[in-house]
N, C-alpha and C. Protein backbone atom coordinates (compact mmCIF):
# COMPACT_ATOMS: atom_id res chain seq x y z
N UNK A 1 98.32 118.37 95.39
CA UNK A 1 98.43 117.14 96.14
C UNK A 1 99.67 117.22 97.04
N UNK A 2 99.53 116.86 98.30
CA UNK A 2 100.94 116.74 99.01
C UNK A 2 101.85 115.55 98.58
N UNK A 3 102.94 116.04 98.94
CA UNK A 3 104.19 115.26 98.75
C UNK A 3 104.27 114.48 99.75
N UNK A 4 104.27 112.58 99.28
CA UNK A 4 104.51 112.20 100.88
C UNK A 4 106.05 112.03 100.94
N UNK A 5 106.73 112.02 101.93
CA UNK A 5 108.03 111.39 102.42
C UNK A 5 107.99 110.12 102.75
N UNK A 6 108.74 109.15 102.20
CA UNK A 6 108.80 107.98 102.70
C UNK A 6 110.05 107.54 102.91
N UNK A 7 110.28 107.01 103.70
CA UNK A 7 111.42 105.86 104.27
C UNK A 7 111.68 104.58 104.82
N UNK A 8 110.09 103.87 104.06
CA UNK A 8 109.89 102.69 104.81
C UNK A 8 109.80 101.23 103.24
N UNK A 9 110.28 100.95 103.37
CA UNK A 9 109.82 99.95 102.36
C UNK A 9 108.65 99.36 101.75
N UNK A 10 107.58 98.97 102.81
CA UNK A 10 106.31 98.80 102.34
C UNK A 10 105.51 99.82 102.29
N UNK A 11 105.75 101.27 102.82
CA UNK A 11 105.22 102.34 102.49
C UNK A 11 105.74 102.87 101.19
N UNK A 12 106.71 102.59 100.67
CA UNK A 12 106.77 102.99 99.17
C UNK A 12 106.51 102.03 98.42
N UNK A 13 106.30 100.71 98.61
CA UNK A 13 105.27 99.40 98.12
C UNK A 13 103.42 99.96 97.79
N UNK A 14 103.46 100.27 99.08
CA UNK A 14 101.94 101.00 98.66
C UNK A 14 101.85 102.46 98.19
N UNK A 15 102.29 102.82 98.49
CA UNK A 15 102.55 104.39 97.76
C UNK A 15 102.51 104.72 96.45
N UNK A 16 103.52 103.27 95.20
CA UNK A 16 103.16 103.23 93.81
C UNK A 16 102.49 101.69 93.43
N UNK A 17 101.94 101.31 94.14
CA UNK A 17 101.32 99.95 93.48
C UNK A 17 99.92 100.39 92.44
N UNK A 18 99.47 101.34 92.70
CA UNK A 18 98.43 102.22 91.99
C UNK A 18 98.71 103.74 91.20
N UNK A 19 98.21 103.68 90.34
CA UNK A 19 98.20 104.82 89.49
C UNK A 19 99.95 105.76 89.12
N UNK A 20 99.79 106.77 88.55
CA UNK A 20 100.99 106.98 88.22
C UNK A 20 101.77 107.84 89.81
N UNK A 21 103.33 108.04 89.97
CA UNK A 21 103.70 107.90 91.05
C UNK A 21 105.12 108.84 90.51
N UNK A 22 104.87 110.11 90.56
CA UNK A 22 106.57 110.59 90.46
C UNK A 22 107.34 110.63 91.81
N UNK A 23 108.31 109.56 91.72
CA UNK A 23 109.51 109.12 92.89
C UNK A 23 110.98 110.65 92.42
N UNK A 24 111.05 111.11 93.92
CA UNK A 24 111.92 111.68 93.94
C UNK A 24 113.07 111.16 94.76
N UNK A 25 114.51 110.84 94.74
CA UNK A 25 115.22 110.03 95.62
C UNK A 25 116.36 111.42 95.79
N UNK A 26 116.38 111.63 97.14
CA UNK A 26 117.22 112.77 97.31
C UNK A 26 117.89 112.41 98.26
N UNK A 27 118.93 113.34 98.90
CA UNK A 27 119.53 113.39 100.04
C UNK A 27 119.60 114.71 101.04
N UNK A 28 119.60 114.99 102.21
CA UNK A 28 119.45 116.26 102.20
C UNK A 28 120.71 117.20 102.03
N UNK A 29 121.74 116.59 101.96
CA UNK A 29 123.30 117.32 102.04
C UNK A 29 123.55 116.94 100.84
N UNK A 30 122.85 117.22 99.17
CA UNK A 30 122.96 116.82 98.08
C UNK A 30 122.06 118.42 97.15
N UNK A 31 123.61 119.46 97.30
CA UNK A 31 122.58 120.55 96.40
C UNK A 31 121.90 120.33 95.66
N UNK A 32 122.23 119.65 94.10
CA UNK A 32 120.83 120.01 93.25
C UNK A 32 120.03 118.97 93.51
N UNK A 33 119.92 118.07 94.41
CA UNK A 33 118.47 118.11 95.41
C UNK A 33 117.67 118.87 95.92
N UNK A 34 118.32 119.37 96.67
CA UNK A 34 117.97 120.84 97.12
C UNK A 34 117.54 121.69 96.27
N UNK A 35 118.19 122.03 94.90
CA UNK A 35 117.48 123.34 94.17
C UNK A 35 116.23 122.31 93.37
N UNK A 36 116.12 121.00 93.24
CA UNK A 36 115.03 120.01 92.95
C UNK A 36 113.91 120.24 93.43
N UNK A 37 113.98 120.39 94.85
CA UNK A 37 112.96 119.90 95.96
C UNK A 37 111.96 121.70 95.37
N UNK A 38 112.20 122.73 95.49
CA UNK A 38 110.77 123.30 95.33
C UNK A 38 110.59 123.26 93.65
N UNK A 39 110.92 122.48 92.68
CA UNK A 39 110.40 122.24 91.27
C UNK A 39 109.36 121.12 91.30
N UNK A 40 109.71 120.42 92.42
CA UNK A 40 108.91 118.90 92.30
C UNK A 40 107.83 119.21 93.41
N UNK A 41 108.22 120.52 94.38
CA UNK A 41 106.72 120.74 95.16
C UNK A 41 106.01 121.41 94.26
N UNK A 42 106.29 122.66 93.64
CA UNK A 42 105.56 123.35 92.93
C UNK A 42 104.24 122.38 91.36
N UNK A 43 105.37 121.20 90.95
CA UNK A 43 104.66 120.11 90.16
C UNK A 43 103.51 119.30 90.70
N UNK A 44 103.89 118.86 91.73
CA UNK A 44 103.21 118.54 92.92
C UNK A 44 101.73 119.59 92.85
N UNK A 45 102.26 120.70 93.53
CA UNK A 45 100.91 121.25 93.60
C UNK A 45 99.95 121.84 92.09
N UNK A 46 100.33 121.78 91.54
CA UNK A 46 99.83 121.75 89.92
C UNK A 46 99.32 120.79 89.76
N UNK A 47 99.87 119.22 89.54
CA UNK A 47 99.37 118.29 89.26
C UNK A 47 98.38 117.50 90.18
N UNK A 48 97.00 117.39 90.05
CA UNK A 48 96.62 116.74 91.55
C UNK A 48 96.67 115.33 90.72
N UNK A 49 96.68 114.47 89.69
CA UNK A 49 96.55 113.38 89.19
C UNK A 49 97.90 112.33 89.39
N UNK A 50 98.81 112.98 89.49
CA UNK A 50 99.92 112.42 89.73
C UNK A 50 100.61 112.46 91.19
N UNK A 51 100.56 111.16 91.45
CA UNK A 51 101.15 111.22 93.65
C UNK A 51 102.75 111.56 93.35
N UNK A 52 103.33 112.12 94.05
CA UNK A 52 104.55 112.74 93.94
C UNK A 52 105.08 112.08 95.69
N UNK A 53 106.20 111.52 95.47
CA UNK A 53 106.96 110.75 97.19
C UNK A 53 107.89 111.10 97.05
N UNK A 54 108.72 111.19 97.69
CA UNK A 54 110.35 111.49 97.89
C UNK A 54 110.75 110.72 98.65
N UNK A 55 112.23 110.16 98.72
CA UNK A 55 112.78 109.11 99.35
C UNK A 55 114.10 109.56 99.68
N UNK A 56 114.55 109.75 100.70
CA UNK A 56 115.60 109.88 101.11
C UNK A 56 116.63 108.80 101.36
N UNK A 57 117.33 108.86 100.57
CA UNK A 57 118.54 108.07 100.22
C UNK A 57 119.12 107.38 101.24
N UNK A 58 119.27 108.67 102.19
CA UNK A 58 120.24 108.14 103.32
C UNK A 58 119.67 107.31 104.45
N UNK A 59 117.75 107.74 104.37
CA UNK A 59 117.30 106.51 105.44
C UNK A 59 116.65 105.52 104.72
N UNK A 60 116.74 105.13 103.31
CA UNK A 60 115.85 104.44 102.89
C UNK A 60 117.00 103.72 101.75
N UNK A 61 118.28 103.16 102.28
CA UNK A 61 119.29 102.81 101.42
C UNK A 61 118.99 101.87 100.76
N UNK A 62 118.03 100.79 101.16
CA UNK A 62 117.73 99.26 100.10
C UNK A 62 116.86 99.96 99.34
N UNK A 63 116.18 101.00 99.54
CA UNK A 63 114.90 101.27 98.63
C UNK A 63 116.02 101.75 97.33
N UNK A 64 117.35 102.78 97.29
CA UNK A 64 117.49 103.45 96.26
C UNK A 64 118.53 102.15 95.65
N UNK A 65 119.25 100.96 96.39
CA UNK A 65 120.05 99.48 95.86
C UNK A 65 119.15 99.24 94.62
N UNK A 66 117.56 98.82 95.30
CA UNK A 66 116.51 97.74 94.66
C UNK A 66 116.63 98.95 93.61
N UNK A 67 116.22 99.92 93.76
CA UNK A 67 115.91 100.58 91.90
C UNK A 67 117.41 100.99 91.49
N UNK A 68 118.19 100.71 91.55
CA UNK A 68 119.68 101.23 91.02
C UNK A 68 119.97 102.73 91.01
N UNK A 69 120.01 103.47 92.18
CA UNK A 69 120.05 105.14 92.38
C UNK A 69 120.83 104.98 92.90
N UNK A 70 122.21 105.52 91.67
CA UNK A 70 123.29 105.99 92.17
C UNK A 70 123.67 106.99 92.14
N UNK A 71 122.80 107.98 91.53
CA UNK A 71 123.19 109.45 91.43
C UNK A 71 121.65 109.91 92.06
N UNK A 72 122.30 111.27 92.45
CA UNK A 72 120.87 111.65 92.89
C UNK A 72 121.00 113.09 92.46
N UNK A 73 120.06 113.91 92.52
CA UNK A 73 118.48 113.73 92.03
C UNK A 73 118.12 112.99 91.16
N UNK A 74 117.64 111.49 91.53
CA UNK A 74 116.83 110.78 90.35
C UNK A 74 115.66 110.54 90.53
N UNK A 75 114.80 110.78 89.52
CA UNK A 75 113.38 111.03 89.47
C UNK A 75 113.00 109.76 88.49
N UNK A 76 111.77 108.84 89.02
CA UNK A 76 111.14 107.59 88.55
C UNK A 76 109.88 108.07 88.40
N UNK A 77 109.16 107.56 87.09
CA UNK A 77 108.08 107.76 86.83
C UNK A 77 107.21 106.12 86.87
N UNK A 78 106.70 106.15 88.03
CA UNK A 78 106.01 104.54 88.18
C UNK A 78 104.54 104.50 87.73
N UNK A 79 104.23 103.57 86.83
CA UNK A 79 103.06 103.42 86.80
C UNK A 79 102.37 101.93 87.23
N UNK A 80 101.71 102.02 88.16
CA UNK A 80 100.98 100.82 88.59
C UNK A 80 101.93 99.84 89.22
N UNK A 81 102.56 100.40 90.09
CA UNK A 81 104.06 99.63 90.60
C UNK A 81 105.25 99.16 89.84
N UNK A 82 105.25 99.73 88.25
CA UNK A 82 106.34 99.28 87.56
C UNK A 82 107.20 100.44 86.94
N UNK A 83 108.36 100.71 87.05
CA UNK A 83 109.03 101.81 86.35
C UNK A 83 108.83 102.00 85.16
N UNK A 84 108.47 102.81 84.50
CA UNK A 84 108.80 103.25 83.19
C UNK A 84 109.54 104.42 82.54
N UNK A 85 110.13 105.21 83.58
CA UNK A 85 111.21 106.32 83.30
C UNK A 85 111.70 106.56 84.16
N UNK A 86 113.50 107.28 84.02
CA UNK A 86 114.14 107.79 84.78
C UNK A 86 114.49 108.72 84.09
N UNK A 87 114.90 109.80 85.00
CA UNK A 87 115.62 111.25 84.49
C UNK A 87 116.41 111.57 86.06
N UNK A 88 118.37 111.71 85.25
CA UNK A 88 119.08 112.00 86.43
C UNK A 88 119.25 113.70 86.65
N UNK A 89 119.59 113.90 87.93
CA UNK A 89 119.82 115.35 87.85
C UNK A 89 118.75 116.66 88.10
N UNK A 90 119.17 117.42 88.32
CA UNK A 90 118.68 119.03 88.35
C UNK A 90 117.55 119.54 87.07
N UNK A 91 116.55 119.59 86.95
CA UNK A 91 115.93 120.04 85.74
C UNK A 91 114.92 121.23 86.37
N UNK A 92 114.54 122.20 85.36
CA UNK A 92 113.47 123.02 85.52
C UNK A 92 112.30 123.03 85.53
N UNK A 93 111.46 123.43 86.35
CA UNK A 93 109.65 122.96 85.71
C UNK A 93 109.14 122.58 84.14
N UNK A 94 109.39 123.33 83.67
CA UNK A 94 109.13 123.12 82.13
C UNK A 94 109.56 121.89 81.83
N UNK A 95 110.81 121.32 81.86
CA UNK A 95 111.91 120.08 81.57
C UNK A 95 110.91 118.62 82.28
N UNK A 96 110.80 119.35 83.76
CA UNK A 96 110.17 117.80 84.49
C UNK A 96 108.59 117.64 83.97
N UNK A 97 107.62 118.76 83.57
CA UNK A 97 106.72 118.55 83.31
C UNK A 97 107.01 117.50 81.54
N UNK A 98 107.83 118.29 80.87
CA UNK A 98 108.13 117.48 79.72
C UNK A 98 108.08 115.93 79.84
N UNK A 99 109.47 115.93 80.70
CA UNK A 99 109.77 114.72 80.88
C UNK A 99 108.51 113.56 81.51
N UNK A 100 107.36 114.01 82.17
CA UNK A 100 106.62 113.36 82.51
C UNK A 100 105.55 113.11 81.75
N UNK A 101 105.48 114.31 81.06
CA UNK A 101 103.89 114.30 79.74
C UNK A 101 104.52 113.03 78.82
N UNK A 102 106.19 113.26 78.30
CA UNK A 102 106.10 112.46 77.08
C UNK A 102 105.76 111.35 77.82
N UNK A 103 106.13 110.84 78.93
CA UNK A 103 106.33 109.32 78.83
C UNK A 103 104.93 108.70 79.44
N UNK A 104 104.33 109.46 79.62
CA UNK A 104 102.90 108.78 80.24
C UNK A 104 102.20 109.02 78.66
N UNK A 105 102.25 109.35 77.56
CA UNK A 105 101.68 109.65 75.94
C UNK A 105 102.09 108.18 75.52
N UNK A 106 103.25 107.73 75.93
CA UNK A 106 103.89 106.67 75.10
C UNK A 106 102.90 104.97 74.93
């Protein structure tokens, strides 16, 4: 599944109002963003069930206020427009797939 980019407010309104939604909030002058970004494409293209968006921090500043992203790489696991996980930081495929299986089991 492609990764969309968003930077608009009601485009990330519709983007997770349905089904599950891994939010990536990055910056681009933010390394382990950067070593992030091909773990969460590569998940991305593995997973076609799960929509995968990325949000850039720096043009989409009320979007990362409204969810409280103050560190970045932070990764939101939305289901049906409501958060139900965060994980801060740099992780490995294995780690983010973890982190996403447990909490959609729960």
């Amino acid at each position: 599944m492609m990764i969309q980019h968003i930077d608009d407010y009601n485009q990330f309104k519709e983007a997770i109002k349905e089904g599950i939604t891994l939010v990536d909030f990055f910056a681009t002058w933010c390394s382990p963003c950067r070593m992030l970004t091909p773990i969460v494409e590569e998940y991305s293209e593995k997973n076609e069930t799960i929509k995968v968006i990325k949000v850039d921090v720096d043009k989409a500043h009320e979007l990362a206020t409204e969810y409280g992203v103050y560190s970045i790489p932070t990764l939101l696991i939305v289901k049906d427009g409501e958060e139900i996980a965060r994980r801060l930081g740099y992780m490995p495929l294995e780690t983010l797939e973890d982190f996403v299986e447990e909490n959609l089991t729960k």
